[in-house]
PDB file of N, CA and C in Angstrom:
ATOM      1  N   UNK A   1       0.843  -1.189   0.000  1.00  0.00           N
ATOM      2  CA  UNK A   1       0.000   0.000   0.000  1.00  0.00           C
ATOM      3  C   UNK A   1       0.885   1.248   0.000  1.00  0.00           C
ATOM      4  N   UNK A   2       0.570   2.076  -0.574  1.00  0.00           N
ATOM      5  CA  UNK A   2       1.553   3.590  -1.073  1.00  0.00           C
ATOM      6  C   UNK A   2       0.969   4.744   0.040  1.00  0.00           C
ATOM      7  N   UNK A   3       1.731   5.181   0.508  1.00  0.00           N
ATOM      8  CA  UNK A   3       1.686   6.203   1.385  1.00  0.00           C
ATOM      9  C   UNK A   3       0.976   7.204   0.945  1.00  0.00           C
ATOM     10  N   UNK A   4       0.160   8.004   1.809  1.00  0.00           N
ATOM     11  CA  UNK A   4      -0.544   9.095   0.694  1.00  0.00           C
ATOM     12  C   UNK A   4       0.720  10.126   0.286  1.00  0.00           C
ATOM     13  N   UNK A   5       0.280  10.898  -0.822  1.00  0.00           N
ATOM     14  CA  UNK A   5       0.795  11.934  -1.789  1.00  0.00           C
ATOM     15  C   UNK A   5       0.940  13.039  -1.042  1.00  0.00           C
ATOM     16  N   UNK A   6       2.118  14.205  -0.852  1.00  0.00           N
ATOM     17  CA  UNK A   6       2.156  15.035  -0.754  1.00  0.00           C
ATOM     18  C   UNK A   6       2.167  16.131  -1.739  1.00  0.00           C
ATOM     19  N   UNK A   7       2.566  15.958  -2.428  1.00  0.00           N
ATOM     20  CA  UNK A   7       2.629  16.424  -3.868  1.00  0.00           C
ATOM     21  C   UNK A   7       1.822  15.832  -5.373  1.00  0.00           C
ATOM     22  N   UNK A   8       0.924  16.596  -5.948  1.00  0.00           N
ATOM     23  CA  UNK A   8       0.428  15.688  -6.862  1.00  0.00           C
ATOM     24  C   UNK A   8       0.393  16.431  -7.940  1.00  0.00           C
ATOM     25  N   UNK A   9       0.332  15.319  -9.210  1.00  0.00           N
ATOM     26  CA  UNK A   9       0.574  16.344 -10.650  1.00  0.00           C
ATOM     27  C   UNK A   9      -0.681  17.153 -11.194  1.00  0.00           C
ATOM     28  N   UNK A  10      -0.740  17.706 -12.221  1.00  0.00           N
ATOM     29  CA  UNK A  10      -1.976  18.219 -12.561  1.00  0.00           C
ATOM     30  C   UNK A  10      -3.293  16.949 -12.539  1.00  0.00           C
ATOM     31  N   UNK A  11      -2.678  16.030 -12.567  1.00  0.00           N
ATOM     32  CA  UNK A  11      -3.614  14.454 -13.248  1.00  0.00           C
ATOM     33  C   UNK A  11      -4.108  14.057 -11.989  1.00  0.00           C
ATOM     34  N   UNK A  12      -3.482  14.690 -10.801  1.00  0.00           N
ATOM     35  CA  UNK A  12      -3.981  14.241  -9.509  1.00  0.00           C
ATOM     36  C   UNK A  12      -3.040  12.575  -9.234  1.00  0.00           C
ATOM     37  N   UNK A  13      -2.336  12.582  -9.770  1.00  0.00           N
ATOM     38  CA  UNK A  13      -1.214  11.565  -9.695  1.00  0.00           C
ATOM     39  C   UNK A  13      -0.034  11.998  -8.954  1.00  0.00           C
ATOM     40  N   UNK A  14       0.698  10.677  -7.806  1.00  0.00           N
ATOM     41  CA  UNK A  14       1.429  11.510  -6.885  1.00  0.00           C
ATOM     42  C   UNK A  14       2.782  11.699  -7.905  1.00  0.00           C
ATOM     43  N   UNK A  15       3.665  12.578  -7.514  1.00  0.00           N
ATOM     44  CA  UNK A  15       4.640  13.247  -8.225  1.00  0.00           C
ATOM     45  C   UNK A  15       5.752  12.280  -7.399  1.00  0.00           C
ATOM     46  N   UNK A  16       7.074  11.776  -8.488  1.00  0.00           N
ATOM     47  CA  UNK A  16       8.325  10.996  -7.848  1.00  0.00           C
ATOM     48  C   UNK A  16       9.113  12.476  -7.280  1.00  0.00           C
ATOM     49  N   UNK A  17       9.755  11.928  -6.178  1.00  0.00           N
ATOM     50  CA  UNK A  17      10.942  12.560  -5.694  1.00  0.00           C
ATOM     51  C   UNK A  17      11.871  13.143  -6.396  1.00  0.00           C
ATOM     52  N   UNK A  18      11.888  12.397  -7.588  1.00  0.00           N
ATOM     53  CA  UNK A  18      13.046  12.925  -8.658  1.00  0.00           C
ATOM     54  C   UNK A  18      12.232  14.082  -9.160  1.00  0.00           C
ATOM     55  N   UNK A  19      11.296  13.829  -9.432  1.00  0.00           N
ATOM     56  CA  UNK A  19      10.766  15.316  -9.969  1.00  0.00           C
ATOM     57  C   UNK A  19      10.142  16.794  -9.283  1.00  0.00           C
ATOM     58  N   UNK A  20       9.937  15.952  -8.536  1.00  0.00           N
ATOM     59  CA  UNK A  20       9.607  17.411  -6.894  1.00  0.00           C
ATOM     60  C   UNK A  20      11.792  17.562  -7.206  1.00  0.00           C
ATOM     61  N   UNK A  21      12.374  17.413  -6.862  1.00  0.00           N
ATOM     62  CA  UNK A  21      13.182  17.630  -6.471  1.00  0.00           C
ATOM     63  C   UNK A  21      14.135  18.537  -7.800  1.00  0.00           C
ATOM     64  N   UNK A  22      13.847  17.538  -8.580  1.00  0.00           N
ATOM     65  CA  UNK A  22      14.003  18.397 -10.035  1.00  0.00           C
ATOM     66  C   UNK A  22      13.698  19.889 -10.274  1.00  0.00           C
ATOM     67  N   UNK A  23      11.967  20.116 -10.106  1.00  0.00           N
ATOM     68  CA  UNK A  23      11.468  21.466  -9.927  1.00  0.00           C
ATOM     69  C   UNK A  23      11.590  22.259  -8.927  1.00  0.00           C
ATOM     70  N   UNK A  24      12.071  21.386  -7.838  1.00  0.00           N
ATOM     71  CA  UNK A  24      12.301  22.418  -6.677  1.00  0.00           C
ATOM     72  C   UNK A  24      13.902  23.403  -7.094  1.00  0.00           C
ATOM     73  N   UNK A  25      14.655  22.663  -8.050  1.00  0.00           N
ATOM     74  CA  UNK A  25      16.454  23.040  -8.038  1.00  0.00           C
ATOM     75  C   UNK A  25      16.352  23.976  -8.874  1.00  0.00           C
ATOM     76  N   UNK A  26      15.436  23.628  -9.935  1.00  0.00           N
ATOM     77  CA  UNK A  26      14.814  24.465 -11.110  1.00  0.00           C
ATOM     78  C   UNK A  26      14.532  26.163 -10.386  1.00  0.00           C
ATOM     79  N   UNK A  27      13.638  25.908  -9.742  1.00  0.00           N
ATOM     80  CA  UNK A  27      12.902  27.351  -9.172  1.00  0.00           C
ATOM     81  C   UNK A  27      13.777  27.855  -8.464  1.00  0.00           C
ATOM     82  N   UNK A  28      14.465  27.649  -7.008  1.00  0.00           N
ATOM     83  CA  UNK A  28      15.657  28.509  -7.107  1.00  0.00           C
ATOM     84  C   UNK A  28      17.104  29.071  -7.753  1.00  0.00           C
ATOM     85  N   UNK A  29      17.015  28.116  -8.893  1.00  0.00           N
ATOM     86  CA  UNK A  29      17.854  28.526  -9.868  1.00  0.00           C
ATOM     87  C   UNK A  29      17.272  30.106 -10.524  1.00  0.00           C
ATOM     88  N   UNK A  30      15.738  29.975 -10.771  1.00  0.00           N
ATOM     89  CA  UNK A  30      15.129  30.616 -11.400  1.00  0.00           C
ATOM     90  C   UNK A  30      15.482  32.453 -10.688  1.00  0.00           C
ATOM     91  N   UNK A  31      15.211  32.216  -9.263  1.00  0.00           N
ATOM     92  CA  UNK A  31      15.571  33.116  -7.998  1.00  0.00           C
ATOM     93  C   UNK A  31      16.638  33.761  -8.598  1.00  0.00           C
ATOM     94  N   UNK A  32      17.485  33.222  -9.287  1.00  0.00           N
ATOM     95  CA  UNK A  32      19.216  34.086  -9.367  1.00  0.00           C
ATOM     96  C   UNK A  32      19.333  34.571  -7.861  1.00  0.00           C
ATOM     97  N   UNK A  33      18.937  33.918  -6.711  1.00  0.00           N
ATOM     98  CA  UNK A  33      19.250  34.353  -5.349  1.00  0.00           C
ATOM     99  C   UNK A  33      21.268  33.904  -4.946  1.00  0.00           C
ATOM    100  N   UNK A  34      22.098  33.427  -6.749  1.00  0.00           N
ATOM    101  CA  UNK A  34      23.384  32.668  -6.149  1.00  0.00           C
ATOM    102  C   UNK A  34      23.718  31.992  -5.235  1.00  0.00           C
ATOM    103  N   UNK A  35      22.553  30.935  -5.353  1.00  0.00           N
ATOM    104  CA  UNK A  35      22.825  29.931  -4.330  1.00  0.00           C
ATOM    105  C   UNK A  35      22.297  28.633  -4.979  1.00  0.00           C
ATOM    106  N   UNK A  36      22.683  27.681  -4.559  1.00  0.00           N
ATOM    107  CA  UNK A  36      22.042  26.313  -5.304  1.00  0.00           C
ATOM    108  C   UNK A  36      20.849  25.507  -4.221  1.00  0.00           C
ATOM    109  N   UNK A  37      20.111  25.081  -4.717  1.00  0.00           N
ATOM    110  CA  UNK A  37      19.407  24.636  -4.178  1.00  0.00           C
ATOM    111  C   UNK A  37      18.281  23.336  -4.105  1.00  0.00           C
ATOM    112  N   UNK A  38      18.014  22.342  -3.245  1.00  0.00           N
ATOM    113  CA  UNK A  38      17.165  21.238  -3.485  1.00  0.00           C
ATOM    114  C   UNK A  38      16.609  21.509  -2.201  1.00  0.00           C
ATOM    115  N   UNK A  39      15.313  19.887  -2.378  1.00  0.00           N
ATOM    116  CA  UNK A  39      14.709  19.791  -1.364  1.00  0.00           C
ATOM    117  C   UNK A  39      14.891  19.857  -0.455  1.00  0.00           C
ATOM    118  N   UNK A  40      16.245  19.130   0.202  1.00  0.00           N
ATOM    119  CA  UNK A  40      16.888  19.167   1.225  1.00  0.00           C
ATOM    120  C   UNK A  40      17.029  20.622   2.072  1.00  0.00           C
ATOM    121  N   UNK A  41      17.298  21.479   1.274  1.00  0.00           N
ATOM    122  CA  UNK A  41      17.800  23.004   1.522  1.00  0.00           C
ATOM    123  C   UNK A  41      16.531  22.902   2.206  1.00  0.00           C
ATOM    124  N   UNK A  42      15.150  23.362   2.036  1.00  0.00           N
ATOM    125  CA  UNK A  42      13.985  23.768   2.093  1.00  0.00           C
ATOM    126  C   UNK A  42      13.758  22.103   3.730  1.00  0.00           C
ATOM    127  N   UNK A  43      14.120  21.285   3.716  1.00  0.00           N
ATOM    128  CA  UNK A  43      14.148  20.345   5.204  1.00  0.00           C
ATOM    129  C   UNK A  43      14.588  20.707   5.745  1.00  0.00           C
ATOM    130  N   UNK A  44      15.777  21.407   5.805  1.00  0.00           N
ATOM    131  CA  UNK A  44      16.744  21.537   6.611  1.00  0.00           C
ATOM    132  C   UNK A  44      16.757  23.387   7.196  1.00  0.00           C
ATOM    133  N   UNK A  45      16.347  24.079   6.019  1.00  0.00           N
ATOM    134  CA  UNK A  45      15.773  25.415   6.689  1.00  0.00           C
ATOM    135  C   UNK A  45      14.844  25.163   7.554  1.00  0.00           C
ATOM    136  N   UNK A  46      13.823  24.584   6.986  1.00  0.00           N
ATOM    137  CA  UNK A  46      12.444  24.462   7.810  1.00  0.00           C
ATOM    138  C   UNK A  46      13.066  23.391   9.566  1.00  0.00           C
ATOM    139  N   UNK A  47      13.728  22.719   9.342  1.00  0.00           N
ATOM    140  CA  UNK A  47      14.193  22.026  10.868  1.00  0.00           C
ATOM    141  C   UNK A  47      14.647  23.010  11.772  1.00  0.00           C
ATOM    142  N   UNK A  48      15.840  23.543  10.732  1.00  0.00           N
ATOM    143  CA  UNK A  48      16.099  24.901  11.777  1.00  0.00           C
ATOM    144  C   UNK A  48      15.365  25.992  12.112  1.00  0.00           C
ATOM    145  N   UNK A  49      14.615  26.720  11.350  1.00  0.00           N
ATOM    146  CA  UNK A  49      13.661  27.560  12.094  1.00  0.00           C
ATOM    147  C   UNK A  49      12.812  27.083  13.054  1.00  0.00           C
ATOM    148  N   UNK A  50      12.500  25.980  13.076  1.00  0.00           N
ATOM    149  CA  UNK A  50      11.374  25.371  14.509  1.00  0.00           C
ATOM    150  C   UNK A  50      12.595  25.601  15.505  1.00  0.00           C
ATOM    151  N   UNK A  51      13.608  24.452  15.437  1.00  0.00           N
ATOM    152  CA  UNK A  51      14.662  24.632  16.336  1.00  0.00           C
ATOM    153  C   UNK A  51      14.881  26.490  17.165  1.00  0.00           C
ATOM    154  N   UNK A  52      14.998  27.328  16.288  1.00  0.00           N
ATOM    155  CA  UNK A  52      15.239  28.457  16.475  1.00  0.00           C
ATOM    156  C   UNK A  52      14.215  29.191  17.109  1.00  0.00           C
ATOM    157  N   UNK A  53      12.922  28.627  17.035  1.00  0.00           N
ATOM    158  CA  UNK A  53      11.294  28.980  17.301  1.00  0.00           C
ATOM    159  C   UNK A  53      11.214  28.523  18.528  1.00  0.00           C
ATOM    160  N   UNK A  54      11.570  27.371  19.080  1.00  0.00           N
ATOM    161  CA  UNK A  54      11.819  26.764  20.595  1.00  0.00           C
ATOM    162  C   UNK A  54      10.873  25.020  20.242  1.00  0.00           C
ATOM    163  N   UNK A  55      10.816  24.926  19.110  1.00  0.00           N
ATOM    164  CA  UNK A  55      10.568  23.225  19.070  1.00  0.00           C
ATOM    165  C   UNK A  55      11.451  22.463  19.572  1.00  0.00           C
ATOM    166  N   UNK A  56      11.326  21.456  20.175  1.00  0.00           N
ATOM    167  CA  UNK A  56      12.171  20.201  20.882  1.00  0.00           C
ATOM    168  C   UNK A  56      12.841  19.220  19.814  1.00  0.00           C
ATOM    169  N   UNK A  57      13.638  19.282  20.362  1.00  0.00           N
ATOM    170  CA  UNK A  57      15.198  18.576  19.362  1.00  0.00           C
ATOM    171  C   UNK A  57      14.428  16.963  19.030  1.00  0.00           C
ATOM    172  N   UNK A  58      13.685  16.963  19.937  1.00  0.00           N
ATOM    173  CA  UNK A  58      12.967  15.253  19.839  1.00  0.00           C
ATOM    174  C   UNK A  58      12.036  15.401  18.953  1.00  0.00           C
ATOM    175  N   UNK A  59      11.049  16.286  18.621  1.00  0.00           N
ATOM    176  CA  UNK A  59       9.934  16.284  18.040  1.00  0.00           C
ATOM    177  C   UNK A  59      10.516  16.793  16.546  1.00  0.00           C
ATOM    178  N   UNK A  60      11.784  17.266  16.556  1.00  0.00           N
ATOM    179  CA  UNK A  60      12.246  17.289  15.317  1.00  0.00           C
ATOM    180  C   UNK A  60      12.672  16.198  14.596  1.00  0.00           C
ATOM    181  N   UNK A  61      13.355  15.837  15.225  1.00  0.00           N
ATOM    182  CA  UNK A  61      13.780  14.242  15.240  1.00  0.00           C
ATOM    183  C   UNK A  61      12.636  13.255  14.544  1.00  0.00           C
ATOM    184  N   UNK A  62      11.530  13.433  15.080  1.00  0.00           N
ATOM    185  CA  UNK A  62      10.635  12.432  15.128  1.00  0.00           C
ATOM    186  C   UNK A  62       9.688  12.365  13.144  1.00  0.00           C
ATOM    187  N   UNK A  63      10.057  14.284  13.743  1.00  0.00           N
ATOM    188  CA  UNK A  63       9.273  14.937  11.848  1.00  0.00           C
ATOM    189  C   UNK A  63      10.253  14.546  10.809  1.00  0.00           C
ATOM    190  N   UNK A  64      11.359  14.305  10.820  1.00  0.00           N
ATOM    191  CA  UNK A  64      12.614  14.244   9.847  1.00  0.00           C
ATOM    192  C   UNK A  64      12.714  12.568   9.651  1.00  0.00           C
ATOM    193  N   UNK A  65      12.176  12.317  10.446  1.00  0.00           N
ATOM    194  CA  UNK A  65      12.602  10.275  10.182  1.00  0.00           C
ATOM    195  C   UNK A  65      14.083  10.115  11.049  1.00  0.00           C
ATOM    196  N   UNK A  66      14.312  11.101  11.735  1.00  0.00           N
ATOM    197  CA  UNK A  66      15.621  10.293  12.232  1.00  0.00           C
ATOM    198  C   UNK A  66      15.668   9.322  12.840  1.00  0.00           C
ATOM    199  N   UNK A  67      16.494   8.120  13.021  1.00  0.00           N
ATOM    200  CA  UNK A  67      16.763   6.889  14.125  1.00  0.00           C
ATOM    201  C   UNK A  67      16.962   7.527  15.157  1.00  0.00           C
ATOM    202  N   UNK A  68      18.377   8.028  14.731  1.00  0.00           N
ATOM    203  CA  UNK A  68      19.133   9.022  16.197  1.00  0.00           C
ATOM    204  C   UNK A  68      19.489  10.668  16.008  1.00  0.00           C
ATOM    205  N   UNK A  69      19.388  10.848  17.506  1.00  0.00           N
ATOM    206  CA  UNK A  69      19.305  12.426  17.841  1.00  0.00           C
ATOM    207  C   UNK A  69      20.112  12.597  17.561  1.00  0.00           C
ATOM    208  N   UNK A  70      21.910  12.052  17.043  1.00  0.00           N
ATOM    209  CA  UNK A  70      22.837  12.450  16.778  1.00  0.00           C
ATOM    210  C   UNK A  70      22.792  13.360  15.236  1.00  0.00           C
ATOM    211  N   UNK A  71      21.880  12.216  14.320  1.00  0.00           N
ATOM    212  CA  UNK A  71      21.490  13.038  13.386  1.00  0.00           C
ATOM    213  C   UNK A  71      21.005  14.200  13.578  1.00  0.00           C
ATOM    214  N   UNK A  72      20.030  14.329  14.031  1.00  0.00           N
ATOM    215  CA  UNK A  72      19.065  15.802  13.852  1.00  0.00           C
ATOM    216  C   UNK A  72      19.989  16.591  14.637  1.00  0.00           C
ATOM    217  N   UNK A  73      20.750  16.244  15.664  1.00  0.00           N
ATOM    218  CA  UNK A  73      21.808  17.899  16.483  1.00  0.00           C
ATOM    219  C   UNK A  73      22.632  18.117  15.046  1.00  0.00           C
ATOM    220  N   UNK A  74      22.825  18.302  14.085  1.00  0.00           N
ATOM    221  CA  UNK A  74      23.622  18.815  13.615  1.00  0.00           C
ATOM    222  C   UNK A  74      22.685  20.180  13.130  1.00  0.00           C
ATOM    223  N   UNK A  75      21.486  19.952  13.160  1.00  0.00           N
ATOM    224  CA  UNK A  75      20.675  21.363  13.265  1.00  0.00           C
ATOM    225  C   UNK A  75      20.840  22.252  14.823  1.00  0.00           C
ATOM    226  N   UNK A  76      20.693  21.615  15.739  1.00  0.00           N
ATOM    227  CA  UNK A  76      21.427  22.408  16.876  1.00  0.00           C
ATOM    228  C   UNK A  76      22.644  23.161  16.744  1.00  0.00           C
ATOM    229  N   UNK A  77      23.283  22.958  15.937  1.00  0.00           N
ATOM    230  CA  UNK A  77      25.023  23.453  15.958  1.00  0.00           C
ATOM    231  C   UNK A  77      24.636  24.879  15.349  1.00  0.00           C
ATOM    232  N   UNK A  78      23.355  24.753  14.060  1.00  0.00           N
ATOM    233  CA  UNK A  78      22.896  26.322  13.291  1.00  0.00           C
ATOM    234  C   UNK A  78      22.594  27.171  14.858  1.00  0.00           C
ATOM    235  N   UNK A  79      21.693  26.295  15.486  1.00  0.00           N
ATOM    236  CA  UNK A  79      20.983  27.490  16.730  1.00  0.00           C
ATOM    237  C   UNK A  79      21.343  27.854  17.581  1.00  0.00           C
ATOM    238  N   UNK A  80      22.709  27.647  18.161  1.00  0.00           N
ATOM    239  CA  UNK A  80      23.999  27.436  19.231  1.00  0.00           C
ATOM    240  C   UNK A  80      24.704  28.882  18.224  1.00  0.00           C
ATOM    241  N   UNK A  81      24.949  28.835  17.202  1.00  0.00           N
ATOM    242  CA  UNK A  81      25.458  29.844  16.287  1.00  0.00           C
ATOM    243  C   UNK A  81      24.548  31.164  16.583  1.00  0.00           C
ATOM    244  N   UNK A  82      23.478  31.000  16.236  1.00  0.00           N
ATOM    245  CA  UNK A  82      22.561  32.182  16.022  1.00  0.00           C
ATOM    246  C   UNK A  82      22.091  32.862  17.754  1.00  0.00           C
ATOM    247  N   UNK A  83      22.472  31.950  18.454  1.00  0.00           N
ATOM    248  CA  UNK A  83      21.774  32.262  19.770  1.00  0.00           C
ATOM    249  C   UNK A  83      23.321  33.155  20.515  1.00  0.00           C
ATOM    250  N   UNK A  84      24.355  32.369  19.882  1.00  0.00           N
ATOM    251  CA  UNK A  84      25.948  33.529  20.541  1.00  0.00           C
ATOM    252  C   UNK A  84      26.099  34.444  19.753  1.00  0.00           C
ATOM    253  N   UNK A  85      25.407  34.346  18.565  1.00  0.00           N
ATOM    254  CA  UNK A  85      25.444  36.090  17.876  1.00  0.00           C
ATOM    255  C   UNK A  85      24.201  36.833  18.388  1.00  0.00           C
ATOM    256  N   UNK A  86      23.466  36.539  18.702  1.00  0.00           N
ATOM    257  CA  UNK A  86      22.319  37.119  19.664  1.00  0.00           C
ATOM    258  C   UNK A  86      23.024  37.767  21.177  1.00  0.00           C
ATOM    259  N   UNK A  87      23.174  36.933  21.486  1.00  0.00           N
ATOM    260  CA  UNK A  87      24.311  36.952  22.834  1.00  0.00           C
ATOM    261  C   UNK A  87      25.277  38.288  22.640  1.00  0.00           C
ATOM    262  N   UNK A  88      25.986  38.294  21.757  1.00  0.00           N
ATOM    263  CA  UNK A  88      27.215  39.448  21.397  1.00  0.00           C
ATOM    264  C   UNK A  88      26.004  40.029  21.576  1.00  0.00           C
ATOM    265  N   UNK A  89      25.502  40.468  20.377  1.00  0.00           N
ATOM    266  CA  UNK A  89      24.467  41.575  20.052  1.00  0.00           C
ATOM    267  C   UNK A  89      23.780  42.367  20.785  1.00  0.00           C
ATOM    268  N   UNK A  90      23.317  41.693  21.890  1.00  0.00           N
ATOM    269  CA  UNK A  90      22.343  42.446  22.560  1.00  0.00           C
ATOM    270  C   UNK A  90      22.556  42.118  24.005  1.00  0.00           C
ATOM    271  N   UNK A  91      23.198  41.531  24.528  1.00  0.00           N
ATOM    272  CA  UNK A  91      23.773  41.053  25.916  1.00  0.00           C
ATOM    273  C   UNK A  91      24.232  42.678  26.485  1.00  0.00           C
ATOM    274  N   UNK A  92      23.326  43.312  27.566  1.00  0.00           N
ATOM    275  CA  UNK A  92      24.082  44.699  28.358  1.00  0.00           C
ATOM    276  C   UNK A  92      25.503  44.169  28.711  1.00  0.00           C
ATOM    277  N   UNK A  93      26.184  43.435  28.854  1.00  0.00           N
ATOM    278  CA  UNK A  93      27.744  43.508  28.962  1.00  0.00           C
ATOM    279  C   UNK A  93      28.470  43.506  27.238  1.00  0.00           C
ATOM    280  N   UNK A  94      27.803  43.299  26.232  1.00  0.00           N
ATOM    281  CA  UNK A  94      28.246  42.809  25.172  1.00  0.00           C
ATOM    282  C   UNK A  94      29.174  44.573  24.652  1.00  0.00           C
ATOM    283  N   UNK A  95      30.426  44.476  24.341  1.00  0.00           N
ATOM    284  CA  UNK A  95      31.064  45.785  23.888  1.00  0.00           C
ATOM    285  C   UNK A  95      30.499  46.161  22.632  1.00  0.00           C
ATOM    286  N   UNK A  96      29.485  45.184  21.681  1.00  0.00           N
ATOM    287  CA  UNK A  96      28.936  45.743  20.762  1.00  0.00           C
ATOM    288  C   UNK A  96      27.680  46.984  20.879  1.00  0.00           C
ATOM    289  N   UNK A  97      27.210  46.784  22.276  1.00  0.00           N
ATOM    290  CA  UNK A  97      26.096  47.714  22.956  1.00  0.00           C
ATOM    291  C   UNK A  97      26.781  49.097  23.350  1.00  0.00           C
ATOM    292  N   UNK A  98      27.765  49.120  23.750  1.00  0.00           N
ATOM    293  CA  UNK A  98      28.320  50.298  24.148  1.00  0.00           C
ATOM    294  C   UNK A  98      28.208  51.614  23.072  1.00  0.00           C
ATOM    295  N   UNK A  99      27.923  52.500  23.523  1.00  0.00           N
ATOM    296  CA  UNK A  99      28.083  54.059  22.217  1.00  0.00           C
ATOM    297  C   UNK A  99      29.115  54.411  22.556  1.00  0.00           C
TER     298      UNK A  99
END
């Protein structure tokens, strides 16, 4: 039995991976944003913004298919980044606050 469709073609037929993935590389190519891009990009943004939002490293885990949490912390390492440039930034001891 086939999992339901997330994606479906005009025919209402589910769409292969190769081709979601195809049109997804396509359209930010299209962007000229100079950057390359697949599905993955668009999993892995979307993991990290929850992460960054205050979702639980487990419940990410759980949305991504991981076995192990070792996998999914390598999205922790983005929010550990963004949270010590937060830190500089706006921390009253931080010398970037000073006038």
């Amino acid at each position: 039995m086939l999992a339901q469709a997330f994606f479906l073609s005009g025919y209402g037929e589910r769409m292969s991976a190769t081709y979601v993935g195809n049109w997804v590389t396509k359209m930010v190519k299209a962007t000229d944003i100079g950057k390359r891009g697949s599905c993955h990009l668009f999993r892995h943004s979307c993991a990290t913004h929850m992460l960054e939002n205050g979702a639980d490293v487990r419940l990410i885990q759980q949305l991504l298919g991981h076995a192990w949490l070792d996998t999914t912390q390598i999205y922790t390492d983005v929010a550990i980044k963004a949270l010590k440039e937060t830190h500089a930034r706006t921390h009253p001891s931080s010398k970037a606050n000073e006038a």
